[in-house]
N, C-alpha and C. Protein backbone atom coordinates (compact mmCIF):
# COMPACT_ATOMS: atom_id res chain seq x y z
N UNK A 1 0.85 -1.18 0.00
CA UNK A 1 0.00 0.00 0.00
C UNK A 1 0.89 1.24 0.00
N UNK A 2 0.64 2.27 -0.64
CA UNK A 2 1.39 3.52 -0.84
C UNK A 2 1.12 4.50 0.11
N UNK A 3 1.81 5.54 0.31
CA UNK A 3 1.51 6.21 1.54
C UNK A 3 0.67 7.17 1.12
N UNK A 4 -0.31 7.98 2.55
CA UNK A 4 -1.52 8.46 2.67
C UNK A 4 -1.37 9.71 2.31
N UNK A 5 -1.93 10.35 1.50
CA UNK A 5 -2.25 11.73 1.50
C UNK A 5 -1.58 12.53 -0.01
N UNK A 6 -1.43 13.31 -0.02
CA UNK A 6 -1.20 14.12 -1.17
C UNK A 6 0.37 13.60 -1.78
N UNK A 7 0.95 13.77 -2.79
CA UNK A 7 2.41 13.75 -2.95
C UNK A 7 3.05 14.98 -2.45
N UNK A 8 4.32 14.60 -1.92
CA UNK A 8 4.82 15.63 -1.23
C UNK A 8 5.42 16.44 -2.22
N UNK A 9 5.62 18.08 -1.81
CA UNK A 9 6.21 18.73 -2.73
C UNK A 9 7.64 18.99 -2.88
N UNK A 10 8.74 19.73 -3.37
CA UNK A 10 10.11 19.54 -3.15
C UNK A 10 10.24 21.09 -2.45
N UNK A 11 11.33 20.69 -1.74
CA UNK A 11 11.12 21.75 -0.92
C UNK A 11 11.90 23.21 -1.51
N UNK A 12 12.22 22.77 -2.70
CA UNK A 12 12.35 24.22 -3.34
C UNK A 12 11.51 25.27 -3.63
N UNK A 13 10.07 24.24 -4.09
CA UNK A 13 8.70 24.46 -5.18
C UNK A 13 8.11 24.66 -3.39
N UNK A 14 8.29 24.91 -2.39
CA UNK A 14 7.27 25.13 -1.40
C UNK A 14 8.22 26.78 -1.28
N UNK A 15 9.09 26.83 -1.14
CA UNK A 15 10.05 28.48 -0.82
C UNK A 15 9.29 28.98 -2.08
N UNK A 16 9.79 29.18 -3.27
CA UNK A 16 9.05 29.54 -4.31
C UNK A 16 7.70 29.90 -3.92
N UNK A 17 6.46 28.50 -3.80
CA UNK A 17 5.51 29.19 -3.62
C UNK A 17 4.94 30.41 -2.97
N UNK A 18 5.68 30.06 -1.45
CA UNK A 18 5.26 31.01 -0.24
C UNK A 18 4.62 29.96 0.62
N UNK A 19 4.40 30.52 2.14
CA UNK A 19 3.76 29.84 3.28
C UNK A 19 2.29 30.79 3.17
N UNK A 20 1.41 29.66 2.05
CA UNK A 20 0.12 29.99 2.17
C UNK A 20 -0.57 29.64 3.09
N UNK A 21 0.07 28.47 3.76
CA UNK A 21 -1.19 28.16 5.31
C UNK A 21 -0.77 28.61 6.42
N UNK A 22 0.55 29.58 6.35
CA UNK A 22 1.01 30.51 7.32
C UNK A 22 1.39 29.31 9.01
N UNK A 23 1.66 28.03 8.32
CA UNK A 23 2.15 27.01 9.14
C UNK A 23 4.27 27.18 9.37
N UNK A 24 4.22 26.94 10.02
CA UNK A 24 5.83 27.10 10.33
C UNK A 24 6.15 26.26 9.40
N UNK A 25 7.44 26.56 8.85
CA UNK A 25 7.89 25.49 7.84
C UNK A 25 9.45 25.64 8.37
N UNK A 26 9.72 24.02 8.05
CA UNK A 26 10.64 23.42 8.61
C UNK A 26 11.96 23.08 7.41
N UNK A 27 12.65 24.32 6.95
CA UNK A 27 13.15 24.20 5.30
C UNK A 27 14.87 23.74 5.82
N UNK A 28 14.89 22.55 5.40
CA UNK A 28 16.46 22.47 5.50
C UNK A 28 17.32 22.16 4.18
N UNK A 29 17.40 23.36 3.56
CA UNK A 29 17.94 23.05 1.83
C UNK A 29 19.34 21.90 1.66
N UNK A 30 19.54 21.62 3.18
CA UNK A 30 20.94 20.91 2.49
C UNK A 30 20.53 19.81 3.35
N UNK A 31 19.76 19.12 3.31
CA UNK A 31 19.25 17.87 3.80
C UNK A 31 18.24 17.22 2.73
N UNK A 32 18.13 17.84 1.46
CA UNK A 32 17.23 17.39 0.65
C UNK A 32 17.92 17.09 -0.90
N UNK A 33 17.60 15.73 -1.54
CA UNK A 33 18.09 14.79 -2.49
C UNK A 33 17.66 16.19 -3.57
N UNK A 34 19.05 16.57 -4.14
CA UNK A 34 18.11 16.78 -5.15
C UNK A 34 19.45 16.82 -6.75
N UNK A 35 19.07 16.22 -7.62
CA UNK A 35 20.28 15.54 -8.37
C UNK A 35 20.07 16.41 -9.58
N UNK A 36 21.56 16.50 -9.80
CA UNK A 36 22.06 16.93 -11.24
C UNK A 36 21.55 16.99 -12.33
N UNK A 37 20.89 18.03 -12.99
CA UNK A 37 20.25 17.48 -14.43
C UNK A 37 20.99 17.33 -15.56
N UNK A 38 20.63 16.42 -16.08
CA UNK A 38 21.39 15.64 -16.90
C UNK A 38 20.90 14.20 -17.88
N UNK A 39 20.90 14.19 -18.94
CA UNK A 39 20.52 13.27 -20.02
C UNK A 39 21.29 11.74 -19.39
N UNK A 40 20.78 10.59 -19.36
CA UNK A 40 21.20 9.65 -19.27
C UNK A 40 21.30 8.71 -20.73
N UNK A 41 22.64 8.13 -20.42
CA UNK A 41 22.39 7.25 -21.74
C UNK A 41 21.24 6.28 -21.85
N UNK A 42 21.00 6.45 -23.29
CA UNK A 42 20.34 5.61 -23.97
C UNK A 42 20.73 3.63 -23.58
N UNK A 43 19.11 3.34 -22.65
CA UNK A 43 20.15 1.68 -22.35
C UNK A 43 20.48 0.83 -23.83
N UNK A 44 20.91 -0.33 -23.84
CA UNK A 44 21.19 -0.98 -25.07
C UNK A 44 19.71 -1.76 -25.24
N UNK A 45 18.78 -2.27 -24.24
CA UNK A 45 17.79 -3.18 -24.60
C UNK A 45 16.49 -2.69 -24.85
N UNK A 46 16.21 -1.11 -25.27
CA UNK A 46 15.25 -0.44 -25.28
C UNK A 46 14.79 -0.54 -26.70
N UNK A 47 13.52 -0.90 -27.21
CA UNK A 47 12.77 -1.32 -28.41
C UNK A 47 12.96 -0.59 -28.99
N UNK A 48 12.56 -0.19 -30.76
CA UNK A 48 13.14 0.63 -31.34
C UNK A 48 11.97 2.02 -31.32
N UNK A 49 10.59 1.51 -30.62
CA UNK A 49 9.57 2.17 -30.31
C UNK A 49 10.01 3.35 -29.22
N UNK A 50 10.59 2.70 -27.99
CA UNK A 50 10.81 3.34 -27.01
C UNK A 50 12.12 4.18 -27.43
N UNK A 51 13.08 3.89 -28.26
CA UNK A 51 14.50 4.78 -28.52
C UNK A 51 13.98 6.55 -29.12
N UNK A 52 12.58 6.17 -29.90
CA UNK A 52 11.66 7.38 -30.43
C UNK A 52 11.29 8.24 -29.43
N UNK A 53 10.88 7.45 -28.54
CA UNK A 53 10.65 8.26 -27.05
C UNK A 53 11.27 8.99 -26.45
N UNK A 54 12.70 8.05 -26.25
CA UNK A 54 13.77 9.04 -25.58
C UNK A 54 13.91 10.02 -26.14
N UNK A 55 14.22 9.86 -27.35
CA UNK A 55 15.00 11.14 -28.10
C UNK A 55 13.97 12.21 -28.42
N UNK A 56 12.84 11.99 -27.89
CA UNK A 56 11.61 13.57 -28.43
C UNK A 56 11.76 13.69 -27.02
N UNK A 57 11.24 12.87 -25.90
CA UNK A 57 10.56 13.37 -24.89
C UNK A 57 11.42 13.65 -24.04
N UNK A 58 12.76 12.66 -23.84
CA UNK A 58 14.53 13.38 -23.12
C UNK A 58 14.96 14.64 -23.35
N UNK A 59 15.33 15.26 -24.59
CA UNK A 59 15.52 16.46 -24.77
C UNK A 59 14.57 17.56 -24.37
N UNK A 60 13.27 17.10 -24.03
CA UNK A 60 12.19 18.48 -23.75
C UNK A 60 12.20 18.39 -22.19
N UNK A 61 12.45 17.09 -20.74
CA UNK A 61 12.80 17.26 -19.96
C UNK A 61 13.99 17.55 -19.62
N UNK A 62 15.42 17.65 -20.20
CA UNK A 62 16.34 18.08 -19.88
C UNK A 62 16.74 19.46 -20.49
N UNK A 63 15.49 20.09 -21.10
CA UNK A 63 15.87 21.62 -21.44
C UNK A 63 15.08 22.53 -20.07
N UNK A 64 14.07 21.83 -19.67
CA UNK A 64 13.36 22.02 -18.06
C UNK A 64 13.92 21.87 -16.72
N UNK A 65 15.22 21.10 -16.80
CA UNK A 65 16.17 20.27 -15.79
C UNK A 65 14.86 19.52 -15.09
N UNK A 66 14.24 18.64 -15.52
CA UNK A 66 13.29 17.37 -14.99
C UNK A 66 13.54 16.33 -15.31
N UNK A 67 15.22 15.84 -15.66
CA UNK A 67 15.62 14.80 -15.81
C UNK A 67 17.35 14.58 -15.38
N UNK A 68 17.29 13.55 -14.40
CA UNK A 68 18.70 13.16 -13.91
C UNK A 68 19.17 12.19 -14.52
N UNK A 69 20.64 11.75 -14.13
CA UNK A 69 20.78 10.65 -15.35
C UNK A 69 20.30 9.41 -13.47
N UNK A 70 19.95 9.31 -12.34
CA UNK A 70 19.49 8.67 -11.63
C UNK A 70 17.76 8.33 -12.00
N UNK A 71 17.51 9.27 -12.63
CA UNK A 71 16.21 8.90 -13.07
C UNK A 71 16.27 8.00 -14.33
N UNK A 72 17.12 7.20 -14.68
CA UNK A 72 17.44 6.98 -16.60
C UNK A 72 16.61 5.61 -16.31
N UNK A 73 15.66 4.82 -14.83
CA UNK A 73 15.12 3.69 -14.50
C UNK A 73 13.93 3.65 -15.19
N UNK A 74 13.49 5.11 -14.15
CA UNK A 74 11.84 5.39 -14.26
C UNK A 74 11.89 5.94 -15.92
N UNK A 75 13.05 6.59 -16.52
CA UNK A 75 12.23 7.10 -17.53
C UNK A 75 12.44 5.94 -18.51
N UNK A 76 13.49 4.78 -18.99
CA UNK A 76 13.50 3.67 -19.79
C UNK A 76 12.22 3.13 -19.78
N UNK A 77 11.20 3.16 -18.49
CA UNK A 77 10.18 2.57 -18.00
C UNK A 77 8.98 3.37 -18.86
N UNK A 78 9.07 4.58 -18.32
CA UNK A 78 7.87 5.59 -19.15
C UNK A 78 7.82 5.40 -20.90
N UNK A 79 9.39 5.22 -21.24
CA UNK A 79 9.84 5.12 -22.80
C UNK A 79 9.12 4.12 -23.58
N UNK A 80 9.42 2.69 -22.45
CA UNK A 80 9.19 1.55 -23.01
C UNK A 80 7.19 1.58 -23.14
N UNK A 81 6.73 2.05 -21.98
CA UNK A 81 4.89 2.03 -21.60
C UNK A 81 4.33 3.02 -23.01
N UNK A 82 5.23 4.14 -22.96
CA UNK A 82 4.75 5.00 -24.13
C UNK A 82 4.78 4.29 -25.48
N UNK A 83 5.93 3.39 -25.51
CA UNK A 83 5.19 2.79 -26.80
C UNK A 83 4.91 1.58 -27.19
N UNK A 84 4.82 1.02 -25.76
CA UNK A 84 3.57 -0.46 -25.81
C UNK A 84 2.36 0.12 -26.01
N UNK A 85 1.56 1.48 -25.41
CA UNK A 85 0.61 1.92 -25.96
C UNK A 85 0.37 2.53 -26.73
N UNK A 86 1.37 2.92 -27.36
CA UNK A 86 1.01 2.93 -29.19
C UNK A 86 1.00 1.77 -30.06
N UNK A 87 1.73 0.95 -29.67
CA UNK A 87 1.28 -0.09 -30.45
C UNK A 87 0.05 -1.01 -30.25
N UNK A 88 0.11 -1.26 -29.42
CA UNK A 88 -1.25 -1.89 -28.68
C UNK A 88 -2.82 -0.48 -29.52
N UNK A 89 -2.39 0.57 -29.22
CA UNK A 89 -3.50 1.47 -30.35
C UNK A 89 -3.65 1.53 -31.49
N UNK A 90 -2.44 0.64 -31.89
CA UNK A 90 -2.13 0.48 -33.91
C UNK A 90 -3.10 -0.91 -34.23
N UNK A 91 -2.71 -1.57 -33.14
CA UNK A 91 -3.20 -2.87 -33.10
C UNK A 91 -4.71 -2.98 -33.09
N UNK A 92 -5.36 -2.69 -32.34
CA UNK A 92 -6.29 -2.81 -32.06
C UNK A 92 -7.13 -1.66 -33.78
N UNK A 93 -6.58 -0.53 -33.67
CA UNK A 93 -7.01 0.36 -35.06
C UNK A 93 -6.86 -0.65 -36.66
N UNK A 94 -6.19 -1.29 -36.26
CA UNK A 94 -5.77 -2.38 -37.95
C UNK A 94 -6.93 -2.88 -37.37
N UNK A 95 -7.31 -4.04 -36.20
CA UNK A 95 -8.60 -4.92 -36.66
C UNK A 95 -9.68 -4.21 -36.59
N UNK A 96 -9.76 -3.01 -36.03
CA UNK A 96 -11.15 -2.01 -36.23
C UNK A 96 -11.34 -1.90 -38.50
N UNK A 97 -10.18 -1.43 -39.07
CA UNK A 97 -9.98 -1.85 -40.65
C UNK A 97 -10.60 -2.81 -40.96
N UNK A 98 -9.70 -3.92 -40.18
CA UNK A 98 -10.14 -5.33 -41.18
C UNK A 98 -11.54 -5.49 -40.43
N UNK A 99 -12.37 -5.26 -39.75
CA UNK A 99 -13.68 -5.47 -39.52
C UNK A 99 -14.49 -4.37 -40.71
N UNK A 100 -13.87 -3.06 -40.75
CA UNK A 100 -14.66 -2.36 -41.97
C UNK A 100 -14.30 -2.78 -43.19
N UNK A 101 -13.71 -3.29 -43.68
CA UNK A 101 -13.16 -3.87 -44.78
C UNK A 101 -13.84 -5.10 -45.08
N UNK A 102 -14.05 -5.81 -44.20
CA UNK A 102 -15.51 -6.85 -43.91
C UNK A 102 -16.78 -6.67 -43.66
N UNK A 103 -17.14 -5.31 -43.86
CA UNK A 103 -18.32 -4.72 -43.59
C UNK A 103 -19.41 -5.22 -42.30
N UNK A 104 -18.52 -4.98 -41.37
CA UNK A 104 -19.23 -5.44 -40.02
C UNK A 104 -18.81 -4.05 -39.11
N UNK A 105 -19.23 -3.93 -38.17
CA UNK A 105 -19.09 -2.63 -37.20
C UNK A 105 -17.50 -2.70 -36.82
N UNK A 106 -16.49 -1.61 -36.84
CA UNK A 106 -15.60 -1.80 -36.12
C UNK A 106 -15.20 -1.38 -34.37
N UNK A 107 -16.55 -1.51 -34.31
CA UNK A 107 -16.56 -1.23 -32.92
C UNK A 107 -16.49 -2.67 -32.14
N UNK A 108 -17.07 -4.15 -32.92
CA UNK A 108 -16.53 -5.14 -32.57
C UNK A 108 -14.77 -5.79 -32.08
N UNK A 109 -14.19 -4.70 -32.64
CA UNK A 109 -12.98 -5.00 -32.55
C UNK A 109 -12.22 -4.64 -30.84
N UNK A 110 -13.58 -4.36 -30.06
CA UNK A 110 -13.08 -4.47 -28.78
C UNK A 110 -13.92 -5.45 -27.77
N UNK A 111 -13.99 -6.26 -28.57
CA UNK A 111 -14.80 -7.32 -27.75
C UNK A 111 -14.65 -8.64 -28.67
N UNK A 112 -14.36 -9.52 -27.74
CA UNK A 112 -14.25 -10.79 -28.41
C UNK A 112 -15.51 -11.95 -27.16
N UNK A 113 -15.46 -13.09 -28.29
CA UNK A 113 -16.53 -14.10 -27.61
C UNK A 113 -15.36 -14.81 -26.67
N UNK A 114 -16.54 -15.38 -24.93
CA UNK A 114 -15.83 -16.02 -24.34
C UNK A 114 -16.01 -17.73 -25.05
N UNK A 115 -15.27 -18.63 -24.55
CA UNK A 115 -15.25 -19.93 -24.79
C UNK A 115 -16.87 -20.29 -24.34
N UNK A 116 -17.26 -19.67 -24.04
CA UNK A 116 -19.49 -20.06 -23.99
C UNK A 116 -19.78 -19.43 -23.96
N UNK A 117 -19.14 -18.24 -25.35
CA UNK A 117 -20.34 -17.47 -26.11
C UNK A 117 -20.50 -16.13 -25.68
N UNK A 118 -20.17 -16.19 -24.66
CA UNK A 118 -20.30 -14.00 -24.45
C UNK A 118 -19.71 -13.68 -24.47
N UNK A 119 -20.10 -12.50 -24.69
CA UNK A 119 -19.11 -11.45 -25.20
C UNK A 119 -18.22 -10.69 -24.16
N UNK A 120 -17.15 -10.43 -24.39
CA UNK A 120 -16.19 -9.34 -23.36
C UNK A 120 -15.48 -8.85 -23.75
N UNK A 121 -14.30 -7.88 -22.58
CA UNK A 121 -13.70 -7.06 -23.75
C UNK A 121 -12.53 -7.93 -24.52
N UNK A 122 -11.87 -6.96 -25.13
CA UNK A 122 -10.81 -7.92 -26.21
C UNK A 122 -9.82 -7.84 -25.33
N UNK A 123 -8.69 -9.11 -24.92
CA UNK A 123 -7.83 -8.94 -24.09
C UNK A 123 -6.70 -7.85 -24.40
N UNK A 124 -6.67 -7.64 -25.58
CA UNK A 124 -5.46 -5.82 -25.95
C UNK A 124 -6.51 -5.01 -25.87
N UNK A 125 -7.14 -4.96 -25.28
CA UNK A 125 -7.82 -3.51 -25.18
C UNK A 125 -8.11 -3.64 -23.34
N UNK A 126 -7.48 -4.55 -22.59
CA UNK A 126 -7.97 -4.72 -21.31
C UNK A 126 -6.24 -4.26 -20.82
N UNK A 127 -5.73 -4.69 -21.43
CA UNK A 127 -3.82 -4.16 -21.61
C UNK A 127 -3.61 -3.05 -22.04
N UNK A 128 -4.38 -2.53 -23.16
CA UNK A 128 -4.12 -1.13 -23.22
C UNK A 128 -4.71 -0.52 -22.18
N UNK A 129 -5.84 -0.78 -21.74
CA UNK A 129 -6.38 0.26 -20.38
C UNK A 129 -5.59 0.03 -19.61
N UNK A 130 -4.30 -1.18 -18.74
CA UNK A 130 -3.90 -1.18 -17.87
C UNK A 130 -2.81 -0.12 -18.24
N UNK A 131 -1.97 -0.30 -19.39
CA UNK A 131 -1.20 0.42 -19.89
C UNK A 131 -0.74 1.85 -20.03
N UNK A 132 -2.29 2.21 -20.35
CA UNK A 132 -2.63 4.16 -20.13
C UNK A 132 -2.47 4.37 -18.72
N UNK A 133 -2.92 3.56 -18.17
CA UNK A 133 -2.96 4.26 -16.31
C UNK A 133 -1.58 4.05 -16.17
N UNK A 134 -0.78 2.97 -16.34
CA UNK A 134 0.75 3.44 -15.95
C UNK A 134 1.23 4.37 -16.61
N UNK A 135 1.19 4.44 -17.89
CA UNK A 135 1.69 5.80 -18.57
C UNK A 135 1.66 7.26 -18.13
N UNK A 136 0.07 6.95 -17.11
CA UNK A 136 0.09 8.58 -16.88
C UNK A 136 0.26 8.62 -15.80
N UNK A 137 0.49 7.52 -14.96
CA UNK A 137 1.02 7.55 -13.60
C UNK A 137 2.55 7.82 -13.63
N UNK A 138 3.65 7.60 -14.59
CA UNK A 138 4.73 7.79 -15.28
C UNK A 138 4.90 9.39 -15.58
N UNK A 139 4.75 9.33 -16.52
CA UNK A 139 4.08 11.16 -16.69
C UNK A 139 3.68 12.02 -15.46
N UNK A 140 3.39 11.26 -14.62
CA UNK A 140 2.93 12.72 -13.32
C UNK A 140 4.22 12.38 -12.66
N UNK A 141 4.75 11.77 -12.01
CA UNK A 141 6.21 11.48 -11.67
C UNK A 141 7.70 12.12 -12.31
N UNK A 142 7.16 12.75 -13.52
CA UNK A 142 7.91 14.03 -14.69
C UNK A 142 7.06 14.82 -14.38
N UNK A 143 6.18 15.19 -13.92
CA UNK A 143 5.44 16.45 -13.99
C UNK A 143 5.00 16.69 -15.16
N UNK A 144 4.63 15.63 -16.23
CA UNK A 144 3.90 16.22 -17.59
C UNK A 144 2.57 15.60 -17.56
N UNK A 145 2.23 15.19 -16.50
CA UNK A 145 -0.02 15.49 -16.51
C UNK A 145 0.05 17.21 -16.23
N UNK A 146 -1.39 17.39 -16.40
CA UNK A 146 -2.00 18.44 -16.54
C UNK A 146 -1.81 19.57 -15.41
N UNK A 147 -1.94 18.48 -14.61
CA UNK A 147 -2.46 18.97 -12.92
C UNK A 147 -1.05 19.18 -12.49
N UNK A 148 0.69 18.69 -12.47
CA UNK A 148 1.57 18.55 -12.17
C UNK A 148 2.49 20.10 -12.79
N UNK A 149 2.11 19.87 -13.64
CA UNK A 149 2.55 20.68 -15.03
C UNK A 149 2.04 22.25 -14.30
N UNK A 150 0.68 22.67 -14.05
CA UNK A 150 0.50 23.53 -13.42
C UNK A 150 1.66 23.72 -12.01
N UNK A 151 1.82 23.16 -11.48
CA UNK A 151 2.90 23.20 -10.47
C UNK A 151 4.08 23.76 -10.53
N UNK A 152 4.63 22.90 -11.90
CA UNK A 152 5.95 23.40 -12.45
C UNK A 152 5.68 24.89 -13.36
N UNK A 153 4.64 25.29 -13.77
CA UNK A 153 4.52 26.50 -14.46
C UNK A 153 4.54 27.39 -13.20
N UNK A 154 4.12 26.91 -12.45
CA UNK A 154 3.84 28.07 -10.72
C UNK A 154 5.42 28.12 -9.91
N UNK A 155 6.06 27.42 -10.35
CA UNK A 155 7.82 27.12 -9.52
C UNK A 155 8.69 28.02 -10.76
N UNK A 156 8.50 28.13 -12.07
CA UNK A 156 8.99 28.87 -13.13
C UNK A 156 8.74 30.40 -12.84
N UNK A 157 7.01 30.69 -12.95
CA UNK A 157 7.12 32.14 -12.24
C UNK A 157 7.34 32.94 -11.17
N UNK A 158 7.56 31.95 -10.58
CA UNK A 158 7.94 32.32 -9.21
C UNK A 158 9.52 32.66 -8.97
N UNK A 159 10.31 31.46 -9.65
CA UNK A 159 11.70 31.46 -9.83
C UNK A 159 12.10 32.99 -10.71
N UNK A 160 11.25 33.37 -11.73
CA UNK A 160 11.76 34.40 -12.57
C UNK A 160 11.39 35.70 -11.52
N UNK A 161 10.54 36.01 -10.80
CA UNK A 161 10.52 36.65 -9.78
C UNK A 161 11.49 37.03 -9.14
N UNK A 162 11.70 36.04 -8.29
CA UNK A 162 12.30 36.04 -7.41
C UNK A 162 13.83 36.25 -7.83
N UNK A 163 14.35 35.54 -9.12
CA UNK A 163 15.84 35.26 -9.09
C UNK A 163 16.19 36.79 -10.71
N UNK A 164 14.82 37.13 -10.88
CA UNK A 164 15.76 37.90 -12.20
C UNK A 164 14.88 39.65 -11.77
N UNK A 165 13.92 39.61 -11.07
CA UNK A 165 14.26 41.37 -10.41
C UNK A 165 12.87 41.45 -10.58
N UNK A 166 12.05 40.64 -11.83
CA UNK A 166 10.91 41.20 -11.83
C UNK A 166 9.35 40.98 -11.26
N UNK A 167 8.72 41.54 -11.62
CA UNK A 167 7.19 41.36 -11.30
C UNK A 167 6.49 40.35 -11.77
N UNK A 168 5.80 39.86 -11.11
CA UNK A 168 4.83 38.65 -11.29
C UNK A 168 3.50 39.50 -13.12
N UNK A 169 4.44 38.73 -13.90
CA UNK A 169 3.49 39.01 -14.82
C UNK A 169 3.93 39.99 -15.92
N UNK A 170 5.08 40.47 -15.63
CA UNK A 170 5.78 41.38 -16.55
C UNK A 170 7.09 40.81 -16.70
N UNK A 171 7.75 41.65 -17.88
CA UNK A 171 8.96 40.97 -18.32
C UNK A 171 10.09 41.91 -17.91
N UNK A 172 11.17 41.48 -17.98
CA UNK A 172 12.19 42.53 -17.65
C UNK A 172 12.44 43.15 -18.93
N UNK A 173 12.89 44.57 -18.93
CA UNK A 173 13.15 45.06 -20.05
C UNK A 173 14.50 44.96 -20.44
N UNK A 174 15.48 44.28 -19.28
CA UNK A 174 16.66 44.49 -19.96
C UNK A 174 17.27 43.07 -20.56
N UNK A 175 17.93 42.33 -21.61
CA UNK A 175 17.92 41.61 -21.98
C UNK A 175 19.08 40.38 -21.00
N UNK A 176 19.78 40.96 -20.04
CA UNK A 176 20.36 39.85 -18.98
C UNK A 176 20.27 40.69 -17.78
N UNK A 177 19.64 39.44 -16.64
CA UNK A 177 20.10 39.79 -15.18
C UNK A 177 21.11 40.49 -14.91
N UNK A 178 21.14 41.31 -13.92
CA UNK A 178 22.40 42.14 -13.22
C UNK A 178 23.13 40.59 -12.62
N UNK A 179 24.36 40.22 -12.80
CA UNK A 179 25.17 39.37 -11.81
C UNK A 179 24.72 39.92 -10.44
N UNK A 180 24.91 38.47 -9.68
CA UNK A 180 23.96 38.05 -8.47
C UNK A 180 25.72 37.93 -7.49
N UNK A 181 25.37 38.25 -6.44
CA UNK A 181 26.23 38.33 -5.64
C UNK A 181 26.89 36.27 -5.52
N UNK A 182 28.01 36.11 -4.99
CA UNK A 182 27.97 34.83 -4.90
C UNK A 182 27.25 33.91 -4.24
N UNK A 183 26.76 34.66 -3.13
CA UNK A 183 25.99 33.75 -2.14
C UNK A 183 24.62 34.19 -1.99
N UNK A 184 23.76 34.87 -3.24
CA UNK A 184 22.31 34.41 -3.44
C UNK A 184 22.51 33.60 -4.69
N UNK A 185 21.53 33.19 -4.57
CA UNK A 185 20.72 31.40 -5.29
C UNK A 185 20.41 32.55 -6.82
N UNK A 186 20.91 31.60 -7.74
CA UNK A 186 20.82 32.48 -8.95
C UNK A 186 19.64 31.37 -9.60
N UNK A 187 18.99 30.19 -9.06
CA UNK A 187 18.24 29.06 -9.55
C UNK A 187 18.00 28.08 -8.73
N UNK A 188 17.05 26.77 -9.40
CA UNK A 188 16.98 25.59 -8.42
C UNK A 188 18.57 25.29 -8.04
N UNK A 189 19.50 24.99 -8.81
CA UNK A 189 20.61 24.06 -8.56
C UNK A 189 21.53 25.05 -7.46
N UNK A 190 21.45 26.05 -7.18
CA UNK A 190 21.98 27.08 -6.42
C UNK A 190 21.48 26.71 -5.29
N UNK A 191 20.34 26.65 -4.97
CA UNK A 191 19.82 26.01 -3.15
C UNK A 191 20.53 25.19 -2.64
């Protein structure tokens, strides 16, 4: 069983936010994991589905720094799910074809007969549903669901705030920061 309650936040993305419940907060920046961003190699046993993956969806988390090369587990994992469920959606879309091509509904193509006759769903379409829920359980663990993603857009404006002079909602007019003394935080990796 997984533990109770909300996912916890990092304790960078809580300074950033602010103490909205005006609860004491307990911030110890150098007691908290927080790793190098950085591209991990490509493993050798990754399908040629999932190598497509890396190389679109690696480069757009490591231009965000939302990828360590300690993370290279979970994301081979997300790589490989992202495109068992595309194929598993190719799959199932070809016999939806060959049912219209046979002029029968292709909506049959998610249901097959049991061994006495009834009907249920088609076992790749009971795999692809398991499949999507890990995928996007994968994806929120990167912060690219919907709901996560808002988070990281709220730790970005906050960071440009705070670390480059300006106002919540306006841009700076001058085209680089003034240099930052050595010992304020010029970013996440600075904490």
């Amino acid at each position: 069983m997984g533990k109770r309650g909300p996912a916890a936040k990092p304790v960078e993305l809580k300074v950033l936010e602010g103490n909205r419940g005006k609860r004491p907060m307990s911030v110890n920046l150098d007691s908290t994991f927080r790793p190098e961003a950085g591209m991990p190699t490509v493993p050798k046993g990754l399908s040629p589905g999932a190598r497509k993956v890396w190389k679109r969806l690696g480069n757009e988390l490591l231009r965000y720094n939302l990828i360590s090369v300690v993370h290279s587990d979970l994301f081979e994992e997300l790589c490989e799910t992202v495109s068992d469920v595309k194929d598993l959606r190719h799959s199932i879309r070809a016999r939806q074809n060959l049912f219209r091509s046979q002029g029968k509904d292709p909506m049959e193509a998610f249901e097959v007969n049991s061994p006495n006759g009834l009907p249920m769903q088609h076992p790749r379409y009971q795999i692809l549903k398991s499949e999507r829920q890990m995928m996007l359980t994968l994806l929120a663990k990167f912060g690219l669901s919907p709901s996560e993603q808002a988070n990281v857009q709220t730790a970005i404006r906050a960071q440009l705030q705070l670390f480059e002079g300006g106002e919540a909602g306006k841009e700076t007019t001058s085209p680089a920061a003034p240099a930052a003394a050595p010992s304020t935080p010029r970013g996440f990796a600075d904490f």
